[in-house]
N, C-alpha and C. Protein backbone atom coordinates (compact mmCIF):
# COMPACT_ATOMS: atom_id res chain seq x y z
N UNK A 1 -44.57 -32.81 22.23
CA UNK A 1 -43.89 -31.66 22.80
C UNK A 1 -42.48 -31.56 22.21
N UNK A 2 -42.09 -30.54 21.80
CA UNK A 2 -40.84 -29.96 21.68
C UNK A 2 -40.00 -30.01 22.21
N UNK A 3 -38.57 -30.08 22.14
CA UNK A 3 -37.50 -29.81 23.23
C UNK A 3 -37.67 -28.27 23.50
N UNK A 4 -36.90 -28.13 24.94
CA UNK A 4 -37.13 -26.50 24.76
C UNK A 4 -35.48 -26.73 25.77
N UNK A 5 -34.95 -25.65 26.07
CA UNK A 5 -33.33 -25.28 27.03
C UNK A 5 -33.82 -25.83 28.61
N UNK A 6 -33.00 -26.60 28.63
CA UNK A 6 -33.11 -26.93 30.55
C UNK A 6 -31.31 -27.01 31.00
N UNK A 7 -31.24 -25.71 32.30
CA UNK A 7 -30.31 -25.84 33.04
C UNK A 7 -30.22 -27.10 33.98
N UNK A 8 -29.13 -27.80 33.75
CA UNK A 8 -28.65 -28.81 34.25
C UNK A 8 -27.68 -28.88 35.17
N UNK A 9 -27.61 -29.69 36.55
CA UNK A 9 -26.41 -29.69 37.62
C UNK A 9 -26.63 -31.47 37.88
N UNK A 10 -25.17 -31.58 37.75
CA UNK A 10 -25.43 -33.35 38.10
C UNK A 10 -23.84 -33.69 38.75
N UNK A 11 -24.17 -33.97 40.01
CA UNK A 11 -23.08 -33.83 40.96
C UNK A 11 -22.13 -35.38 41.09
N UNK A 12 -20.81 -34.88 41.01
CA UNK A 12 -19.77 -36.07 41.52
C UNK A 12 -20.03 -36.62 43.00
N UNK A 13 -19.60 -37.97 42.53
CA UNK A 13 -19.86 -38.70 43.62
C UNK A 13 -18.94 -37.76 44.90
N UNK A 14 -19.05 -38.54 46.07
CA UNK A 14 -17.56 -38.18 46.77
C UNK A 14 -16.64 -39.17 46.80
N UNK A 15 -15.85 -37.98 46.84
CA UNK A 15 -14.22 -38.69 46.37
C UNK A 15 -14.06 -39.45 45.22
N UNK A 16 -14.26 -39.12 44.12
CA UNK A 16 -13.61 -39.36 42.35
C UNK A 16 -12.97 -38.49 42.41
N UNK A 17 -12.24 -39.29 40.93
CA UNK A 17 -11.12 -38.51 40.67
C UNK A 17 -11.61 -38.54 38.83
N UNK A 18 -11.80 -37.36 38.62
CA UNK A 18 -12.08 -37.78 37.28
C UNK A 18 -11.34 -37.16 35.79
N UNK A 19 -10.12 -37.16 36.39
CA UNK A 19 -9.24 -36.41 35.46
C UNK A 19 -8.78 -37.52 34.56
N UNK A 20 -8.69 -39.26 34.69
CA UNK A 20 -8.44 -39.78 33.75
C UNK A 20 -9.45 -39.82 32.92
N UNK A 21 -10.81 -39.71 33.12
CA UNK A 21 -11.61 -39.77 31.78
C UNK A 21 -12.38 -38.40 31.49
N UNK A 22 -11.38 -37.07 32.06
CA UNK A 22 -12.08 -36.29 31.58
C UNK A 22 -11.37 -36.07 29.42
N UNK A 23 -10.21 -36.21 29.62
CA UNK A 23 -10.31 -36.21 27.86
C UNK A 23 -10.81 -36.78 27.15
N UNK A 24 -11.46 -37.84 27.71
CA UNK A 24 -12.60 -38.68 26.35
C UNK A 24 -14.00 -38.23 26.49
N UNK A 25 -14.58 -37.53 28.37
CA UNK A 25 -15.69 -36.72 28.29
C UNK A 25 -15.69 -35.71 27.14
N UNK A 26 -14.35 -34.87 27.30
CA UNK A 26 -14.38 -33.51 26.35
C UNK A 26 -14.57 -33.93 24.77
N UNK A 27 -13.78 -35.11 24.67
CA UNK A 27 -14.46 -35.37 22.94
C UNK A 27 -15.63 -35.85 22.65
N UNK A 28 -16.17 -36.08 23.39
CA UNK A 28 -18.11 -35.90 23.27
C UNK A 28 -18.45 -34.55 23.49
N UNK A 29 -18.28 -33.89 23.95
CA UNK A 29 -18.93 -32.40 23.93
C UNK A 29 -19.14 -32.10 22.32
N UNK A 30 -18.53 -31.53 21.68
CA UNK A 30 -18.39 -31.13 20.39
C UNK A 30 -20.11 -31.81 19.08
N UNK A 31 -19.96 -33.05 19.49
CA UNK A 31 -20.70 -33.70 18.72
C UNK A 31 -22.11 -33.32 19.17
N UNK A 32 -22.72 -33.03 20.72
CA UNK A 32 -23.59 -32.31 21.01
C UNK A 32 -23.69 -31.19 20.53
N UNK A 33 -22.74 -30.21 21.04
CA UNK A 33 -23.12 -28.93 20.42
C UNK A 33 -23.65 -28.99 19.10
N UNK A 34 -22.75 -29.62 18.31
CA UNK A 34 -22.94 -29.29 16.73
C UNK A 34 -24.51 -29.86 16.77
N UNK A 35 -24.51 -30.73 17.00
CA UNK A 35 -26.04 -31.13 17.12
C UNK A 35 -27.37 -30.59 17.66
N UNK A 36 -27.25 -29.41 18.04
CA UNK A 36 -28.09 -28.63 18.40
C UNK A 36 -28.55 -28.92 20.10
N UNK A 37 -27.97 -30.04 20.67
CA UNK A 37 -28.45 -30.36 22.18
C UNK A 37 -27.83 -29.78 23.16
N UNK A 38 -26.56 -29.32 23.05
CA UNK A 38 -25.70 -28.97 24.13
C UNK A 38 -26.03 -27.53 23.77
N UNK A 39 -25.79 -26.44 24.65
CA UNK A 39 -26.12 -24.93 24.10
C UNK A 39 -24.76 -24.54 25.27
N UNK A 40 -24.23 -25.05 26.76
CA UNK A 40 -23.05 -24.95 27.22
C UNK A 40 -23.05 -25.59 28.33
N UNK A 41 -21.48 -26.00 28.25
CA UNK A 41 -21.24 -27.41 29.23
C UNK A 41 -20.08 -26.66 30.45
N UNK A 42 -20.23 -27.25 31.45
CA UNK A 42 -18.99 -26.96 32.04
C UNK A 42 -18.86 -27.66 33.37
N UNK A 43 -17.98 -27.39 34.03
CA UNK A 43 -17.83 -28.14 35.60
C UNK A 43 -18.25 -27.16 36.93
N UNK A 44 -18.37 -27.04 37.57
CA UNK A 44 -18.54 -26.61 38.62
C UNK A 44 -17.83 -27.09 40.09
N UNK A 45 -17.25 -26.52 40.99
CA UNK A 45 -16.29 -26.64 41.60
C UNK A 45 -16.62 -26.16 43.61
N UNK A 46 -16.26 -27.07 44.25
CA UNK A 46 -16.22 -26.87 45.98
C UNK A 46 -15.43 -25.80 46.21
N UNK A 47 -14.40 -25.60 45.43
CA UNK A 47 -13.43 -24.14 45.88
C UNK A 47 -13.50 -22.96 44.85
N UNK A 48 -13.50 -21.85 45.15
CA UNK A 48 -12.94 -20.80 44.47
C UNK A 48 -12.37 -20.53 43.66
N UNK A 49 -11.10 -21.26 43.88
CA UNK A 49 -9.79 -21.58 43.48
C UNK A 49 -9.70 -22.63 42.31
N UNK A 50 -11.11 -23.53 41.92
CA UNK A 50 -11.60 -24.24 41.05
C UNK A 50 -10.40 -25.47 41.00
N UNK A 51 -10.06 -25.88 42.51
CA UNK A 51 -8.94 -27.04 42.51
C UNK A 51 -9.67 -28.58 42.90
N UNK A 52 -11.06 -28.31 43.38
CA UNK A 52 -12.02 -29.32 43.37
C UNK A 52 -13.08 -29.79 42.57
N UNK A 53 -13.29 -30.62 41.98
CA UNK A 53 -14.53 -30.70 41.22
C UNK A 53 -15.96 -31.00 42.41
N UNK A 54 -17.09 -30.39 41.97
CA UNK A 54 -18.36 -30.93 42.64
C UNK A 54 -18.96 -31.78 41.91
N UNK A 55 -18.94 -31.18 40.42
CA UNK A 55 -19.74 -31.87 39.27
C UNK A 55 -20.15 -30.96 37.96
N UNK A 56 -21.02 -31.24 37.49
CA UNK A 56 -20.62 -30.77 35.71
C UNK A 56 -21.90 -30.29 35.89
N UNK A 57 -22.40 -29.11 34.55
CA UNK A 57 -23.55 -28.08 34.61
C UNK A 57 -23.96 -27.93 32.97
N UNK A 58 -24.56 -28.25 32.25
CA UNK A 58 -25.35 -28.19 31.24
C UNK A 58 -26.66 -27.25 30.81
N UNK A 59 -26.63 -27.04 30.24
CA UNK A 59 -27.81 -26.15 29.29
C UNK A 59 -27.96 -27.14 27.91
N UNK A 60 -29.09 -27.68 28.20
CA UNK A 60 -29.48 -28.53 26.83
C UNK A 60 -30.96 -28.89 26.91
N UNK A 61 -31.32 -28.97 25.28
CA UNK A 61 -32.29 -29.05 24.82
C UNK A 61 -32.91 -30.84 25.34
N UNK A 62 -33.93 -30.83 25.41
CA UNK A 62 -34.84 -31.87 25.82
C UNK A 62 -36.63 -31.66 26.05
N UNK A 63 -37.03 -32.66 25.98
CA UNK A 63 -37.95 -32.27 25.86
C UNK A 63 -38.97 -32.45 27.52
N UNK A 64 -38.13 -33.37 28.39
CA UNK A 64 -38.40 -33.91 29.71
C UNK A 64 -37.08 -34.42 30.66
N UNK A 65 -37.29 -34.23 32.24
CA UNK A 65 -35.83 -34.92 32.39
C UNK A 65 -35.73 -36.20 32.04
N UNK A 66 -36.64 -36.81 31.69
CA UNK A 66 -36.06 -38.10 31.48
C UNK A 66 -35.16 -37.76 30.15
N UNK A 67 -35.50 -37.08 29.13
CA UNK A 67 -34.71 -37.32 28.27
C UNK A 67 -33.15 -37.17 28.87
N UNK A 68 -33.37 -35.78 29.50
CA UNK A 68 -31.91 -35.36 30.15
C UNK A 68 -30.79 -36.72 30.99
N UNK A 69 -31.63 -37.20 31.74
CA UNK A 69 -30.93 -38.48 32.21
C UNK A 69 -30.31 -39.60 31.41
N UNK A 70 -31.58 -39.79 30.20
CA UNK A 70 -31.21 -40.55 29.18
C UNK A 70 -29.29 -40.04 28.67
N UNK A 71 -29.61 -38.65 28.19
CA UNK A 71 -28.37 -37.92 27.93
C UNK A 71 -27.13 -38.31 28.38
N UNK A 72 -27.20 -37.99 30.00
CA UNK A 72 -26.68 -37.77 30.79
C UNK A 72 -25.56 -39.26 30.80
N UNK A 73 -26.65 -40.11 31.24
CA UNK A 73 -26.11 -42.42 31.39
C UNK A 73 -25.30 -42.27 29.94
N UNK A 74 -25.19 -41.27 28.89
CA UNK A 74 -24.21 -42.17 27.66
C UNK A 74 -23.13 -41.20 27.71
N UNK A 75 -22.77 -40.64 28.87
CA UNK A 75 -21.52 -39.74 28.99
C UNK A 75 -20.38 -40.33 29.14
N UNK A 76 -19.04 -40.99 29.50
CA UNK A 76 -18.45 -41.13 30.12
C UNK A 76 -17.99 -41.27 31.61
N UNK A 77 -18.16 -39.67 32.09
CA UNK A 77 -18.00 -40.00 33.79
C UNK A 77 -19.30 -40.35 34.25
N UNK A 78 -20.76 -40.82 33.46
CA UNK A 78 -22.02 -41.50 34.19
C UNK A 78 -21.00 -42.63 34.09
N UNK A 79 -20.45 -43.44 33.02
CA UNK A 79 -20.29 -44.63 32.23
C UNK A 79 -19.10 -45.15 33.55
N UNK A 80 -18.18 -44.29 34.12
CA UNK A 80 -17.18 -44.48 35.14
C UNK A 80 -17.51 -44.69 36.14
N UNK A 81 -18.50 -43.94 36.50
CA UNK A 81 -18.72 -44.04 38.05
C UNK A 81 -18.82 -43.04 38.89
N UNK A 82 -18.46 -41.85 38.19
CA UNK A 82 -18.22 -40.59 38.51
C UNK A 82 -19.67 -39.78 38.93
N UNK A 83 -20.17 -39.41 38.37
CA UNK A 83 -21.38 -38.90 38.44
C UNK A 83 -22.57 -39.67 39.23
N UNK A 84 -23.21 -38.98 40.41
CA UNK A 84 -24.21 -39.40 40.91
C UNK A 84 -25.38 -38.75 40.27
N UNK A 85 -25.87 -39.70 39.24
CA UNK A 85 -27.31 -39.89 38.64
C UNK A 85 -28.29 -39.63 39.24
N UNK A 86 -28.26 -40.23 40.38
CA UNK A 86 -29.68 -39.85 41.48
C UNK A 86 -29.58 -38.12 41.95
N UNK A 87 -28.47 -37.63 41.62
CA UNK A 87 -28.26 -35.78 42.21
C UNK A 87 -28.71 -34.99 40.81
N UNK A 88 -29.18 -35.11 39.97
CA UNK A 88 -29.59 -34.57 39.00
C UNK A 88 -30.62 -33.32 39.26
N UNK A 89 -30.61 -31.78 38.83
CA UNK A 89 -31.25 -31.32 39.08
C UNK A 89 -31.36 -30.40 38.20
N UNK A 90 -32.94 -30.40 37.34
CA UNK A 90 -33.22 -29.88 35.91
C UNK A 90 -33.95 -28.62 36.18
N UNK A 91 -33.69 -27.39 35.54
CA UNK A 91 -34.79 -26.42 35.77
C UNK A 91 -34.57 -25.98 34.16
N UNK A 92 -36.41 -25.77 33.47
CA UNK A 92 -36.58 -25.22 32.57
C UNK A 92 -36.09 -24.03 32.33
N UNK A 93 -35.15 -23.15 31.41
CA UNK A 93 -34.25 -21.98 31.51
C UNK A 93 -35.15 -21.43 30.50
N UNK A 94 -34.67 -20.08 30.62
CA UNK A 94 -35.30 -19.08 29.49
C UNK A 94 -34.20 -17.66 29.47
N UNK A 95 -33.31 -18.48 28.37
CA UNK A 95 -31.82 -17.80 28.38
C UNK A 95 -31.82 -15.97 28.10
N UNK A 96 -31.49 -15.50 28.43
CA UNK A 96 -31.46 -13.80 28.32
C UNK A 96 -30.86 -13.56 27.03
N UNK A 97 -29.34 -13.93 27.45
CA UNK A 97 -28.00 -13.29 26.68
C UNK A 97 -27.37 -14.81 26.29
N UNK A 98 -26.36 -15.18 25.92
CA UNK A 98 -25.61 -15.97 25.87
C UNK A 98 -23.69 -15.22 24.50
N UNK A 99 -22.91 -15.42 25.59
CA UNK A 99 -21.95 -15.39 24.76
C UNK A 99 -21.11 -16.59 24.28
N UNK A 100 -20.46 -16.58 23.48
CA UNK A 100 -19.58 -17.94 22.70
C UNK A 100 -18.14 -17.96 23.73
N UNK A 101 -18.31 -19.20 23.82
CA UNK A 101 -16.52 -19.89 24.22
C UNK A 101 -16.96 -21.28 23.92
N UNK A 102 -15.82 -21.52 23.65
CA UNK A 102 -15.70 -22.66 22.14
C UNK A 102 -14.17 -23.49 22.81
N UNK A 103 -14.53 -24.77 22.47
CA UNK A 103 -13.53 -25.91 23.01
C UNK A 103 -13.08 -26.14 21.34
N UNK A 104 -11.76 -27.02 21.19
CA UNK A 104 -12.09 -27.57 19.93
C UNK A 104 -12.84 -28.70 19.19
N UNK A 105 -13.44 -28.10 17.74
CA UNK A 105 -14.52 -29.63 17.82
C UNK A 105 -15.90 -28.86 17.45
N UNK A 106 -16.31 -27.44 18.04
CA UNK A 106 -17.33 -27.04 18.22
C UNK A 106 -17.47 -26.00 16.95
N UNK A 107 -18.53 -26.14 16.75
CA UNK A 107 -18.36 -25.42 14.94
C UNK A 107 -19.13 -23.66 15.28
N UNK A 108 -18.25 -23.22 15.39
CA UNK A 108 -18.64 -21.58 15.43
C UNK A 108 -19.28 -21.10 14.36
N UNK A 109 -19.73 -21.34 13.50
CA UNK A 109 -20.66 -21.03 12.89
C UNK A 109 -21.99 -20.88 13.91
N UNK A 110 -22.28 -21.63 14.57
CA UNK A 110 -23.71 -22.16 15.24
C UNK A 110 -23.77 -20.52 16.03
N UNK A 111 -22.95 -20.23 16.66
CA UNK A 111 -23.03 -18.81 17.32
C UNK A 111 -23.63 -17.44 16.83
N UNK A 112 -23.48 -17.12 15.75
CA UNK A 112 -23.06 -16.03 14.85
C UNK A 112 -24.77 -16.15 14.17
N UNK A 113 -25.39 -14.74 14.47
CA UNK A 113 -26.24 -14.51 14.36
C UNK A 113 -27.12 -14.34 12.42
């Protein structure tokens, strides 16, 4: 079987704090994308106001969740402590639209039709 796009939600523990290792999370992002696994990463948040973290949200290629978990354990905030592994929740996506926003690191080429 193929990889195919799976939306990803994988929730912070309670009470982390994960702002000291979010700059070494963000320099792993990049190396996914370019690699064809990441398609978009981001955090997700308890407030509105986006002053809480809940936990982080993915769109990536795999071919099963296990792979996704596999993924997931060589991150950083899995590697901290941050992320509850057991809250993982994968649904096969079947993307419509997608527009570009780009961190640095991420090769815009990959976008551009």
């Amino acid at each position: 079987m193929s990889s195919i796009e799976w939306v990803v939600l994988v929730f912070d523990k309670p009470n982390v704090d994960r702002s000291k290792i979010r700059p070494v999370h963000l320099q792993k992002i990049p190396p996914t994308v370019n690699g064809g696994i990441v398609k978009a990463a981001g955090a997700f948040f308890h407030d509105i106001e986006k002053t809480k973290f809940a936990g982080s949200t993915y769109h990536l290629m795999a071919k099963n969740k296990e792979e996704i978990i596999e993924f997931l354990k060589k991150d950083p905030y899995y590697e901290a402590g941050i992320w509850d592994i057991d809250s993982v929740v994968a649904y096969p996506a079947g993307i419509a639209v997608r527009t570009p926003k780009t961190i640095p690191g991420i090769d815009e080429e990959l976008f551009k039709l």
